[in-house]
C-alpha atoms as a PDB file:
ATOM      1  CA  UNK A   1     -39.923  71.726 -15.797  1.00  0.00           C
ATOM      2  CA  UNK A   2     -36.398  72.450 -15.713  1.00  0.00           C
ATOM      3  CA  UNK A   3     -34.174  71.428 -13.161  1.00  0.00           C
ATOM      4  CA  UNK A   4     -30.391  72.020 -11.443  1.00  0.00           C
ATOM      5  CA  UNK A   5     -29.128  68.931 -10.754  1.00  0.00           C
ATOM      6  CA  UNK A   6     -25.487  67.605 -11.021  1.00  0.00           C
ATOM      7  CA  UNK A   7     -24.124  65.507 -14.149  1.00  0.00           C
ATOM      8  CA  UNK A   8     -21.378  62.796 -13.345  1.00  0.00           C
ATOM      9  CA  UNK A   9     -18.066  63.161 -15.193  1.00  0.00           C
ATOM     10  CA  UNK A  10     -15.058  61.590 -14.841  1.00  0.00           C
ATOM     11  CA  UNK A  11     -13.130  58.445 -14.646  1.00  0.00           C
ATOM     12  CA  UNK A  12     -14.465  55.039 -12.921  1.00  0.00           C
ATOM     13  CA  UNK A  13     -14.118  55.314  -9.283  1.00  0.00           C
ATOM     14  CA  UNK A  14     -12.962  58.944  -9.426  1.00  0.00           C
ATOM     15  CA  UNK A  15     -16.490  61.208  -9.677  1.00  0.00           C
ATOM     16  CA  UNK A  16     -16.607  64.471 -10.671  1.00  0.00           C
ATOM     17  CA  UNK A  17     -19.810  66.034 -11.524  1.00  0.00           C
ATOM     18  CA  UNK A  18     -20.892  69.140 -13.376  1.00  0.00           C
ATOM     19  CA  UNK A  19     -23.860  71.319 -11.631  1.00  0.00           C
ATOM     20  CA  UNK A  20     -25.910  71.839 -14.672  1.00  0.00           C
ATOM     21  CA  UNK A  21     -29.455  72.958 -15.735  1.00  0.00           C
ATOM     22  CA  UNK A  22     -31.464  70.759 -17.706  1.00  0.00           C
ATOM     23  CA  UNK A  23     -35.136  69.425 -18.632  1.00  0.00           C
ATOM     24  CA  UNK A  24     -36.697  67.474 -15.596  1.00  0.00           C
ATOM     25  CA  UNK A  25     -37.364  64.300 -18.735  1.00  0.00           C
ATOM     26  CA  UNK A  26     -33.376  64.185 -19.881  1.00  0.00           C
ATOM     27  CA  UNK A  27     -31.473  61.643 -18.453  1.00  0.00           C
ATOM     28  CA  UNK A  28     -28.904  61.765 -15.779  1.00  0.00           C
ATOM     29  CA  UNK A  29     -26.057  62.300 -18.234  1.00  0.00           C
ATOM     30  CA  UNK A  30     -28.432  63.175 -20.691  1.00  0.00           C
ATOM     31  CA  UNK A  31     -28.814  67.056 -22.748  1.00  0.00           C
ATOM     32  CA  UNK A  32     -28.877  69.532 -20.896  1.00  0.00           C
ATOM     33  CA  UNK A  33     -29.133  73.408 -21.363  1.00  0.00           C
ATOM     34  CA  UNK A  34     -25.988  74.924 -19.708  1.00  0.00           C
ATOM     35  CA  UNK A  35     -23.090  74.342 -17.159  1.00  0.00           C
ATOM     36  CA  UNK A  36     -23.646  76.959 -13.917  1.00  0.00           C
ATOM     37  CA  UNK A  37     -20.358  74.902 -12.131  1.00  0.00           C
ATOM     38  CA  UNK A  38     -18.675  72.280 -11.262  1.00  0.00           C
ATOM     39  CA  UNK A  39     -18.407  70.084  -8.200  1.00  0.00           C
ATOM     40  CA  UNK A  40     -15.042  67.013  -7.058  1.00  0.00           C
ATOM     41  CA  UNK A  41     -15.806  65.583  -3.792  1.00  0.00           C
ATOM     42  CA  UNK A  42     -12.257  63.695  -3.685  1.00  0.00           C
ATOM     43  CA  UNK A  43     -10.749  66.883  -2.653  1.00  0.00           C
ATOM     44  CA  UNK A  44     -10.511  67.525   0.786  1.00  0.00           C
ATOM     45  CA  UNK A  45     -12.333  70.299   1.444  1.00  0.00           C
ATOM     46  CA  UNK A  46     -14.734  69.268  -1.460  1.00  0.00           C
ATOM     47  CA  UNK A  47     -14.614  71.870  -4.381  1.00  0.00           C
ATOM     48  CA  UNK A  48     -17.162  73.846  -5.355  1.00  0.00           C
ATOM     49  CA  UNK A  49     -17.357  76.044  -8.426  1.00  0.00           C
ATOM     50  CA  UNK A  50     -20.365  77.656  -9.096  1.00  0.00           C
ATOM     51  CA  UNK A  51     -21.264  81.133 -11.397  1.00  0.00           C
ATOM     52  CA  UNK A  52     -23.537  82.877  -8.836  1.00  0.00           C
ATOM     53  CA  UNK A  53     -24.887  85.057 -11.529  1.00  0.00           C
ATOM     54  CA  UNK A  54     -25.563  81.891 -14.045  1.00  0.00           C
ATOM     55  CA  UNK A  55     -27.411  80.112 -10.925  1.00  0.00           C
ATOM     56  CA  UNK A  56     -29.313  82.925  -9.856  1.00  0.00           C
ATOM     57  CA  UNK A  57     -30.536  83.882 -13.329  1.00  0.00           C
ATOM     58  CA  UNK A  58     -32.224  80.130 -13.492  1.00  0.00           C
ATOM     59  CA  UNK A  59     -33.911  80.222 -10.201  1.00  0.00           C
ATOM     60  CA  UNK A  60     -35.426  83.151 -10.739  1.00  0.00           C
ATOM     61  CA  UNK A  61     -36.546  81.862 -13.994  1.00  0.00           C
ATOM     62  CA  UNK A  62     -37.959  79.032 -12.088  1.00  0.00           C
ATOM     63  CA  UNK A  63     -35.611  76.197 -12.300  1.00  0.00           C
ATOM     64  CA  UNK A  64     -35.550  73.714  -9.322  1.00  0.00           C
ATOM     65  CA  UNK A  65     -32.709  72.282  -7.851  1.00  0.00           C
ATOM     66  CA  UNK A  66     -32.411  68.893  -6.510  1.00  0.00           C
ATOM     67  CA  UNK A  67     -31.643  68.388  -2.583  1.00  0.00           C
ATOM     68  CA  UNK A  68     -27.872  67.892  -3.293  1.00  0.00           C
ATOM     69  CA  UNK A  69     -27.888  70.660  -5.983  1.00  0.00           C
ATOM     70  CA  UNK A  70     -29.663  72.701  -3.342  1.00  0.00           C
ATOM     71  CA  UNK A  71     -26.928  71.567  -0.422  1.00  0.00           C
ATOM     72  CA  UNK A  72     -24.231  72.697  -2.600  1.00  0.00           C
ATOM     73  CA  UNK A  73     -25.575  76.270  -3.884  1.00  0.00           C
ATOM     74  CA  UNK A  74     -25.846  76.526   0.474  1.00  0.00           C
ATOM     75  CA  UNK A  75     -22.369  75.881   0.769  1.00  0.00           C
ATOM     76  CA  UNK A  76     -21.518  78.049  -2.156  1.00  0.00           C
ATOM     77  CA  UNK A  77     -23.570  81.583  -0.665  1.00  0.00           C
ATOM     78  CA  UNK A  78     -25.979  81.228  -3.501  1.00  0.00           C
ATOM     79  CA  UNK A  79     -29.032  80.287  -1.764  1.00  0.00           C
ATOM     80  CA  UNK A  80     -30.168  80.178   1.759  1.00  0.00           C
ATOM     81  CA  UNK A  81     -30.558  76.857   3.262  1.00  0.00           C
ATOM     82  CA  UNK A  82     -34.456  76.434   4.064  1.00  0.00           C
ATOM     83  CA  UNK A  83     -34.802  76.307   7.873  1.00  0.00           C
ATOM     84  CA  UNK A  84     -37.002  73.465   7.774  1.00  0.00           C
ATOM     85  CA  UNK A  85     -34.090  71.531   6.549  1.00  0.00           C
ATOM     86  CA  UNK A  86     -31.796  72.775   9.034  1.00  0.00           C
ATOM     87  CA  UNK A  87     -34.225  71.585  11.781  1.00  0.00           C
ATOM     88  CA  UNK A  88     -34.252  68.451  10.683  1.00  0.00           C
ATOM     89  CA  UNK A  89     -30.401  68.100   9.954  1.00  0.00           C
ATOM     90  CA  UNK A  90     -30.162  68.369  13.941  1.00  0.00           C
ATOM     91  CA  UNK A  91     -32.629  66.285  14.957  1.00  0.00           C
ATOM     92  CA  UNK A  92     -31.193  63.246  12.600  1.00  0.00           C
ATOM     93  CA  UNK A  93     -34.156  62.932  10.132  1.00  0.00           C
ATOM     94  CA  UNK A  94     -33.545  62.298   6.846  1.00  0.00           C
ATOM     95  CA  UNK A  95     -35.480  63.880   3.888  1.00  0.00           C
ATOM     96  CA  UNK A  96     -37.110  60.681   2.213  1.00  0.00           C
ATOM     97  CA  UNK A  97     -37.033  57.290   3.989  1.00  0.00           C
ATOM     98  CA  UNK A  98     -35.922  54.394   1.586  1.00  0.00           C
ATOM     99  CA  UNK A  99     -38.396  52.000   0.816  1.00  0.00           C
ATOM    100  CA  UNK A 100     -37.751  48.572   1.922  1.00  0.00           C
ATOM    101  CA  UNK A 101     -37.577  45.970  -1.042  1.00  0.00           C
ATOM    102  CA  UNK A 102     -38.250  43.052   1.404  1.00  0.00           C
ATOM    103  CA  UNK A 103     -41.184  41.227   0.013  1.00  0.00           C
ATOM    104  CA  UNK A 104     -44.588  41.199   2.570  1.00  0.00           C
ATOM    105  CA  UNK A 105     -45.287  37.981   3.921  1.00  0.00           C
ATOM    106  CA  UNK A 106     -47.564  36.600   2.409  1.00  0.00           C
ATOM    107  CA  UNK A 107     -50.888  35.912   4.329  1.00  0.00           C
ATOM    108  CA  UNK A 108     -51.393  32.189   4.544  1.00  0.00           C
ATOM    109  CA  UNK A 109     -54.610  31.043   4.562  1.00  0.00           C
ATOM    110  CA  UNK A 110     -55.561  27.811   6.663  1.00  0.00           C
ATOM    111  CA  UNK A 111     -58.449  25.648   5.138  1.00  0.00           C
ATOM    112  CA  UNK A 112     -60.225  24.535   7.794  1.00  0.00           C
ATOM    113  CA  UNK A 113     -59.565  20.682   8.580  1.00  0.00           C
ATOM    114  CA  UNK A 114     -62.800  18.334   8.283  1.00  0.00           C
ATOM    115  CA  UNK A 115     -63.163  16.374  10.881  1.00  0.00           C
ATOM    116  CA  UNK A 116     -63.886  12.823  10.950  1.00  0.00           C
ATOM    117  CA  UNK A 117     -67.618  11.969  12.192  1.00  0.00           C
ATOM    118  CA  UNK A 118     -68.253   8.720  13.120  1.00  0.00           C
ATOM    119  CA  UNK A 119     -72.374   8.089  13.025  1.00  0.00           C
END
């Protein structure tokens, strides 16, 4: 499966990442197939660079964005945002809950106490 996700370049503390499609298996800064843009959120606005035609030539060829490649071909015009996700955007629900890494309790067992019999 091939996806469009973003690739993180830059210097330490100062992100910059490339919007780029690549194979689902490669790593996050892994191969990838070809640069559709480019994306600094230390700007303010954030900048967004993307080649419409480039990123509409992979969807339509079936690649799958991630949900912040996805929020940034919104911004950008290229895609509609889904209105499912706008729905939930105003209600304050977020996609995918993060799982807790608190360990369960664990169950504790009480062996029952014998009791002393006097005969």
């Amino acid at each position: 499966m091939v996806k469009i996700r973003l690739r993180r370049v830059g210097a330490k503390k100062k992100p910059s990442y490339r919007l780029v499609v690549a194979d689902a298996r490669a790593p996050r800064n892994g191969a990838f197939i070809t640069i559709i843009g480019h994306y600094n959120p230390l700007t303010d606005p954030e900048t967004i660079v993307v080649d419409g035609e480039k990123a509409l030539t992979w969807l339509r060829q079936g690649a799958q964005p991630t949900t912040t490649a996805a929020r940034l071909l919104a911004k950008a015009g290229i895609i509609e945002e889904s209105e499912a996700r706008k729905d939930k955007m105003k209600a304050g629900i977020t996609e995918k809950p993060k799982a807790s890494k608190e360990k369960p309790e664990a169950s504790t067992t009480e062996e029952p106490k014998a009791s002393k019999e006097k005969t």
